[in-house]
PDB file of N, CA and C in Angstrom:
ATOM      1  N   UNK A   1      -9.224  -2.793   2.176  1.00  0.00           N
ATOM      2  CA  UNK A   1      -8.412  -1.733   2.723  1.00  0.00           C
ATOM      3  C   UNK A   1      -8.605  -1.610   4.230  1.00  0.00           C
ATOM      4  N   UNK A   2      -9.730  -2.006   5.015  1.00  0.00           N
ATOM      5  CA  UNK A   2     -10.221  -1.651   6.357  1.00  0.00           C
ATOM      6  C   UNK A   2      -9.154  -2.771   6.794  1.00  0.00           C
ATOM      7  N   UNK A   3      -8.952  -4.271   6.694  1.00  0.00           N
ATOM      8  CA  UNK A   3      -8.145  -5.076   6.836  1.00  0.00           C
ATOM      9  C   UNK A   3      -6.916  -4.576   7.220  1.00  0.00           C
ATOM     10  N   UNK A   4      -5.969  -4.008   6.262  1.00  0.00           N
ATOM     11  CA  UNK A   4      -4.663  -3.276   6.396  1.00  0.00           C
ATOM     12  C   UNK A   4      -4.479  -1.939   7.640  1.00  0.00           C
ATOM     13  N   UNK A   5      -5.632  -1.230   7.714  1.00  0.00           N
ATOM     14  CA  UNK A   5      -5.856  -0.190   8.381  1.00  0.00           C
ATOM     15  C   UNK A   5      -5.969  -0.645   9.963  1.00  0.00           C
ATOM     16  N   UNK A   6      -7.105  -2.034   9.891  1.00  0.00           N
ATOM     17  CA  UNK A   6      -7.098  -2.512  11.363  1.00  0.00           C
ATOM     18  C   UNK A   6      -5.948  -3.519  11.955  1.00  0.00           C
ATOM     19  N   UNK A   7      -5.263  -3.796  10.870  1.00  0.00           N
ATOM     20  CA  UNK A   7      -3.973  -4.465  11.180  1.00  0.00           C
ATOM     21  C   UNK A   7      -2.837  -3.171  11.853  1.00  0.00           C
ATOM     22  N   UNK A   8      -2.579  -2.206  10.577  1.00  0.00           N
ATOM     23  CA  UNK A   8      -1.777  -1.460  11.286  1.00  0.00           C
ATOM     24  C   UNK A   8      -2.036  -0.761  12.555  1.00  0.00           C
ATOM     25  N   UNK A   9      -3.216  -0.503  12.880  1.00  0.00           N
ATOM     26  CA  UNK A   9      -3.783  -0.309  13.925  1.00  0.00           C
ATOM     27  C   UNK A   9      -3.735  -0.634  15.037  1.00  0.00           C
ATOM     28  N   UNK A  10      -3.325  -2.160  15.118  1.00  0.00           N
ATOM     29  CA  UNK A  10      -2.822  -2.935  15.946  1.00  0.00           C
ATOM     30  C   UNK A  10      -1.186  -3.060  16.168  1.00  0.00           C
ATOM     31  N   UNK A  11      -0.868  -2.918  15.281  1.00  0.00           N
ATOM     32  CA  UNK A  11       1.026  -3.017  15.635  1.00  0.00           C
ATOM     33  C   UNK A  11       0.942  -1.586  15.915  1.00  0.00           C
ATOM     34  N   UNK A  12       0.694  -0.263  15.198  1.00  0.00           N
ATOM     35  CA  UNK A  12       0.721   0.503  15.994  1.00  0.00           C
ATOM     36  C   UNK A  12       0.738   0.680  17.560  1.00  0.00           C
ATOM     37  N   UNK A  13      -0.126   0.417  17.701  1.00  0.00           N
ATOM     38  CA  UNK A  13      -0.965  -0.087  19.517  1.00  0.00           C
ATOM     39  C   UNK A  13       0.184  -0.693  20.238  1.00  0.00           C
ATOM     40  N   UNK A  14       0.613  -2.243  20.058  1.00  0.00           N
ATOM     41  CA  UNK A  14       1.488  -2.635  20.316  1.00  0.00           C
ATOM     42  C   UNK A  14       2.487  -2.140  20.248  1.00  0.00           C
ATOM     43  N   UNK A  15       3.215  -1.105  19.075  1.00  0.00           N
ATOM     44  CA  UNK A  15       4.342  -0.882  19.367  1.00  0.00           C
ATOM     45  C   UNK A  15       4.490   0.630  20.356  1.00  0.00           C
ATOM     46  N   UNK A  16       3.196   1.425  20.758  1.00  0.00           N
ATOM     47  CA  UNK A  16       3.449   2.270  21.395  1.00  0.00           C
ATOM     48  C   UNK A  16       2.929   1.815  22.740  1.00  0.00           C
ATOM     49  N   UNK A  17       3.019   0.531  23.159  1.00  0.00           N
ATOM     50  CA  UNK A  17       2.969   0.121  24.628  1.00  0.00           C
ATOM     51  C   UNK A  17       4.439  -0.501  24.970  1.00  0.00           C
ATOM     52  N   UNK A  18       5.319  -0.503  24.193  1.00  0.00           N
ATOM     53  CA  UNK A  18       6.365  -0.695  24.471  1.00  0.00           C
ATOM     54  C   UNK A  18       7.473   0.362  24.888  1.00  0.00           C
ATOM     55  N   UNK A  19       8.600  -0.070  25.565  1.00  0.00           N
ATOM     56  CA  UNK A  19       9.801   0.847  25.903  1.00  0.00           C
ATOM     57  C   UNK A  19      10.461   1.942  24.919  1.00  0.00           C
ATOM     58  N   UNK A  20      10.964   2.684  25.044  1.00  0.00           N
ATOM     59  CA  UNK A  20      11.481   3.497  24.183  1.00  0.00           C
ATOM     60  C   UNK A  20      12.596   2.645  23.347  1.00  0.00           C
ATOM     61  N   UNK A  21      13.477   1.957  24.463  1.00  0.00           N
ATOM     62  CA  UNK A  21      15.009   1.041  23.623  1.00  0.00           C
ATOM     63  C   UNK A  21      14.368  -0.049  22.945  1.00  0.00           C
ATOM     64  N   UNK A  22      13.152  -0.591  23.207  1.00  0.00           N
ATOM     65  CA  UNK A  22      12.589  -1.894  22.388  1.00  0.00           C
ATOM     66  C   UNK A  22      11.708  -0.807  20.662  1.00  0.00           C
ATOM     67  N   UNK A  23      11.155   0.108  21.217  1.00  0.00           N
ATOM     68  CA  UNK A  23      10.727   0.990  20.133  1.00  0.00           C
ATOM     69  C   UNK A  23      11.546   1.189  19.359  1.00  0.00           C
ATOM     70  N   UNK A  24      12.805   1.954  19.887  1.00  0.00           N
ATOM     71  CA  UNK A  24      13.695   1.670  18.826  1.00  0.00           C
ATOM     72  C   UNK A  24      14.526   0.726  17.913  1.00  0.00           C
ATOM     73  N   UNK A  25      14.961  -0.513  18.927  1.00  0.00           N
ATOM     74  CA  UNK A  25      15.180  -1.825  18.177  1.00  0.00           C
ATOM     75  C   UNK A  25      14.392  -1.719  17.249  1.00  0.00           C
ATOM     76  N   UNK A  26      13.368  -1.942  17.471  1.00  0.00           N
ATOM     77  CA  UNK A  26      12.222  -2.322  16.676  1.00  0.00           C
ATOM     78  C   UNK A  26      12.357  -1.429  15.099  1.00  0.00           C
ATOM     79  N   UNK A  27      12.117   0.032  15.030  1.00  0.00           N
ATOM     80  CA  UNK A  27      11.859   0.842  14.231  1.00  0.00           C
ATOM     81  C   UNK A  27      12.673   1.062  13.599  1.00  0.00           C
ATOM     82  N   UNK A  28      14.155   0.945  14.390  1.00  0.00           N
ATOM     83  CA  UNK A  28      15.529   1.909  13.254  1.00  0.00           C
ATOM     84  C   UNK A  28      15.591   0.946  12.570  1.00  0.00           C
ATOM     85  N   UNK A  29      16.074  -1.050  12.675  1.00  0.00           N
ATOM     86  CA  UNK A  29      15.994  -1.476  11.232  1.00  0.00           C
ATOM     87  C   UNK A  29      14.842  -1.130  10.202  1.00  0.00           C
ATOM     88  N   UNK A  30      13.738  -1.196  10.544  1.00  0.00           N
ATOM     89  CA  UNK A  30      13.198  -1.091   9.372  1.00  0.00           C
ATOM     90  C   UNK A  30      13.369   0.449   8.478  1.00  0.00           C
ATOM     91  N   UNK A  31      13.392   1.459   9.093  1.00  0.00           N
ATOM     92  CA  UNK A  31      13.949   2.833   8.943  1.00  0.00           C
ATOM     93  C   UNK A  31      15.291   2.597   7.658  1.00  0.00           C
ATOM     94  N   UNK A  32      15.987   1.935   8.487  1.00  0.00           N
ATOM     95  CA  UNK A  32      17.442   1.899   7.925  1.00  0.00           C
ATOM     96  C   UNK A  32      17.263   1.218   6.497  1.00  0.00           C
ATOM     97  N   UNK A  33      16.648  -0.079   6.490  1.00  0.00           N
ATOM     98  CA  UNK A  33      16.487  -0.867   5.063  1.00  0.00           C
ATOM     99  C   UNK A  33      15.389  -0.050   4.038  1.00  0.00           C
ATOM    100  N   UNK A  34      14.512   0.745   4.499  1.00  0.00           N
ATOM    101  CA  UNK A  34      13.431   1.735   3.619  1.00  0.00           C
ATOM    102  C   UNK A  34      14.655   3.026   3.028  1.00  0.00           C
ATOM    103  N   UNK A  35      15.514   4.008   3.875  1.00  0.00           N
ATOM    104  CA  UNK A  35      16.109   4.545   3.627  1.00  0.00           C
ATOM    105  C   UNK A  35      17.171   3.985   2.694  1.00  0.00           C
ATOM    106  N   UNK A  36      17.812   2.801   2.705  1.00  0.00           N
ATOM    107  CA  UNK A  36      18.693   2.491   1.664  1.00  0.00           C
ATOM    108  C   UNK A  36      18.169   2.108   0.516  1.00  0.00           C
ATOM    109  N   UNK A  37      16.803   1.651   0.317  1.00  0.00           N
ATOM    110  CA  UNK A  37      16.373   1.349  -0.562  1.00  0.00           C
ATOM    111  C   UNK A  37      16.172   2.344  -1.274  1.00  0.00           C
ATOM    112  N   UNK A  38      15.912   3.345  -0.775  1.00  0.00           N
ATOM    113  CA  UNK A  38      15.330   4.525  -1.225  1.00  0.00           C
ATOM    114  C   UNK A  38      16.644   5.288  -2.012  1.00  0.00           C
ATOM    115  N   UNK A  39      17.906   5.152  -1.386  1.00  0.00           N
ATOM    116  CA  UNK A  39      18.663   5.923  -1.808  1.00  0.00           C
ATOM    117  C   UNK A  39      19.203   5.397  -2.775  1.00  0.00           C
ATOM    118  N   UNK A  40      19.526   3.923  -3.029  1.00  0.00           N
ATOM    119  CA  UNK A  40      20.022   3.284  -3.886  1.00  0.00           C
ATOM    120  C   UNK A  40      18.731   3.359  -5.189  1.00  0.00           C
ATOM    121  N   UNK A  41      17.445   3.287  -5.413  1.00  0.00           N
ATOM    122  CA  UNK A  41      16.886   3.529  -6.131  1.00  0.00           C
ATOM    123  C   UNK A  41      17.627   5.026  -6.848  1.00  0.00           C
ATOM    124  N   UNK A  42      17.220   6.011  -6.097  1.00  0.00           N
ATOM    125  CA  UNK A  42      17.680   7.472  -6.374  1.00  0.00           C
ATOM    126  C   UNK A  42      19.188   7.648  -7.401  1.00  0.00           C
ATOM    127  N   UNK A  43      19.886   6.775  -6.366  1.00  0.00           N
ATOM    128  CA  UNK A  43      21.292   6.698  -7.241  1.00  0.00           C
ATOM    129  C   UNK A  43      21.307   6.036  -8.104  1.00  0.00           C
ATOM    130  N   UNK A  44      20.319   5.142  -8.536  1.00  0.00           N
ATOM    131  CA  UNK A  44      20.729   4.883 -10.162  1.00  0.00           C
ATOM    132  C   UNK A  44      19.801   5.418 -11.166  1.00  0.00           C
ATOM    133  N   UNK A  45      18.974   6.068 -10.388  1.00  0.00           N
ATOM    134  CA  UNK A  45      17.764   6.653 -11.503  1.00  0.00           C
ATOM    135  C   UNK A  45      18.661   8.147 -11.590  1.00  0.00           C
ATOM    136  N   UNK A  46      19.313   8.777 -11.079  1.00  0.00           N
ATOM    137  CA  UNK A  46      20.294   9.449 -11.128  1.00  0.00           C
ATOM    138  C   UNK A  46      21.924   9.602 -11.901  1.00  0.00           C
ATOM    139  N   UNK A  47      22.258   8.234 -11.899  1.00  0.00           N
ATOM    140  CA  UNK A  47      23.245   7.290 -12.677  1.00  0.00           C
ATOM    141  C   UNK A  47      23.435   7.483 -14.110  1.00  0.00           C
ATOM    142  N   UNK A  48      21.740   7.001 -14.233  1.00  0.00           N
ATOM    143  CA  UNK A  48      20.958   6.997 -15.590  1.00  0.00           C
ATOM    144  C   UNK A  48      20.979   7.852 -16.555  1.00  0.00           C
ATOM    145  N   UNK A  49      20.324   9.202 -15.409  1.00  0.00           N
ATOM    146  CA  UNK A  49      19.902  10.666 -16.205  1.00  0.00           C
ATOM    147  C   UNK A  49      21.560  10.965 -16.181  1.00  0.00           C
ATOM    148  N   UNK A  50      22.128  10.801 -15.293  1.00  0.00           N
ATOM    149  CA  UNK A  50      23.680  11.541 -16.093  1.00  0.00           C
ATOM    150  C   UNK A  50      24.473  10.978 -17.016  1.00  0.00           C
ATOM    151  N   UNK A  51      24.275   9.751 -17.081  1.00  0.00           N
ATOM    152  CA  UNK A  51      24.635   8.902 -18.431  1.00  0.00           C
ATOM    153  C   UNK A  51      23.452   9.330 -19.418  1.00  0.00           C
ATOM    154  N   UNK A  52      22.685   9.781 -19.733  1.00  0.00           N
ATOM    155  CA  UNK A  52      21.438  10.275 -20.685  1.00  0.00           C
ATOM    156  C   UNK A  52      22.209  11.420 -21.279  1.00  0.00           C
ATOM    157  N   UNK A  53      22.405  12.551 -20.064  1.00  0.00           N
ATOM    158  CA  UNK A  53      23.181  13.510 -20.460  1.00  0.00           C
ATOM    159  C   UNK A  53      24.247  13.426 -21.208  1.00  0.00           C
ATOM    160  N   UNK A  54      24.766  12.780 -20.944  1.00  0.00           N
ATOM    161  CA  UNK A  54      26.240  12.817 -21.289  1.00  0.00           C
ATOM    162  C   UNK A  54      26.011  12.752 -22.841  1.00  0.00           C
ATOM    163  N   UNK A  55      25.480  11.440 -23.031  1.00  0.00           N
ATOM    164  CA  UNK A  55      25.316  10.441 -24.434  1.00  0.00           C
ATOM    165  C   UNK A  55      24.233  12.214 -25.298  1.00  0.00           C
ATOM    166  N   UNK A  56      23.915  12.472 -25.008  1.00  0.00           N
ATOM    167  CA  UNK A  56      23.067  13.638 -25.506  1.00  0.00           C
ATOM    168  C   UNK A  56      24.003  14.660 -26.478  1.00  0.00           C
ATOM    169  N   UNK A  57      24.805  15.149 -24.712  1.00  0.00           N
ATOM    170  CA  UNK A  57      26.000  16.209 -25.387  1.00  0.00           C
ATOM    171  C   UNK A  57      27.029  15.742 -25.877  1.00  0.00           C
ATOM    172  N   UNK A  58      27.193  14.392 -26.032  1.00  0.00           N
ATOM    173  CA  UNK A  58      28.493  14.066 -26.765  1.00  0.00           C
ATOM    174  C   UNK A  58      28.005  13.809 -28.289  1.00  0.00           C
ATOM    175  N   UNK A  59      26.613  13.415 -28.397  1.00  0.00           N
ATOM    176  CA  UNK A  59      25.553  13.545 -30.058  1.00  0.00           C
ATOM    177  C   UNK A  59      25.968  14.983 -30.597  1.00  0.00           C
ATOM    178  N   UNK A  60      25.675  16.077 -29.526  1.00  0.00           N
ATOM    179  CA  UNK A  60      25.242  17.467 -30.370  1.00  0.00           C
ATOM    180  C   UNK A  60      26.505  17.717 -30.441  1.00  0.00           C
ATOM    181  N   UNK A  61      28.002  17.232 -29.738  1.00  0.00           N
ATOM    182  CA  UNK A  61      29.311  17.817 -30.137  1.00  0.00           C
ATOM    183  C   UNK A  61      29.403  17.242 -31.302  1.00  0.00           C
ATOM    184  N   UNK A  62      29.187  15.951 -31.590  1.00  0.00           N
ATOM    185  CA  UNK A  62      29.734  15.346 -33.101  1.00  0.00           C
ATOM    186  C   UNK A  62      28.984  15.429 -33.943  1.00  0.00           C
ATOM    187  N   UNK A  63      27.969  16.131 -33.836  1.00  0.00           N
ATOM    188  CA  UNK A  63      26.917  16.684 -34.859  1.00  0.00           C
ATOM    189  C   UNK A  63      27.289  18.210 -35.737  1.00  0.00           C
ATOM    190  N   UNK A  64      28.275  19.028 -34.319  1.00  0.00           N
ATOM    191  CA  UNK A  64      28.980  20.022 -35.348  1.00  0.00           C
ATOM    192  C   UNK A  64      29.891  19.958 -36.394  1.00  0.00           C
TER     193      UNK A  64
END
């Protein structure tokens, strides 16, 4: 774990000796591909539970 810690440690470092417009190059892709990942996970684990639902209440309607 000290490995990972003194690595990030170092790009840290490096990336706050750099420009603000290279900081950002730098940061918004990766920003951008974590955030879509993130959302596209969300939307189908979301997808899911409303297809769960559905299949649920359409059981207890044809159950009356």
């Amino acid at each position: 774990m000290s490995g990972i810690l003194n690595w990030w440690d170092g790009v840290e470092l490096w990336l706050s000796g750099l420009g603000f417009v290279a900081q950002t190059a730098i940061v918004m892709p990766v920003v951008l591909v974590l955030a879509y990942g993130a959302a596209v996970l969300l939307d189908g684990a979301l997808g899911n539970g409303i297809q769960l639902l559905h299949r649920v209440r359409h059981d207890d309607e044809d159950a009356r």
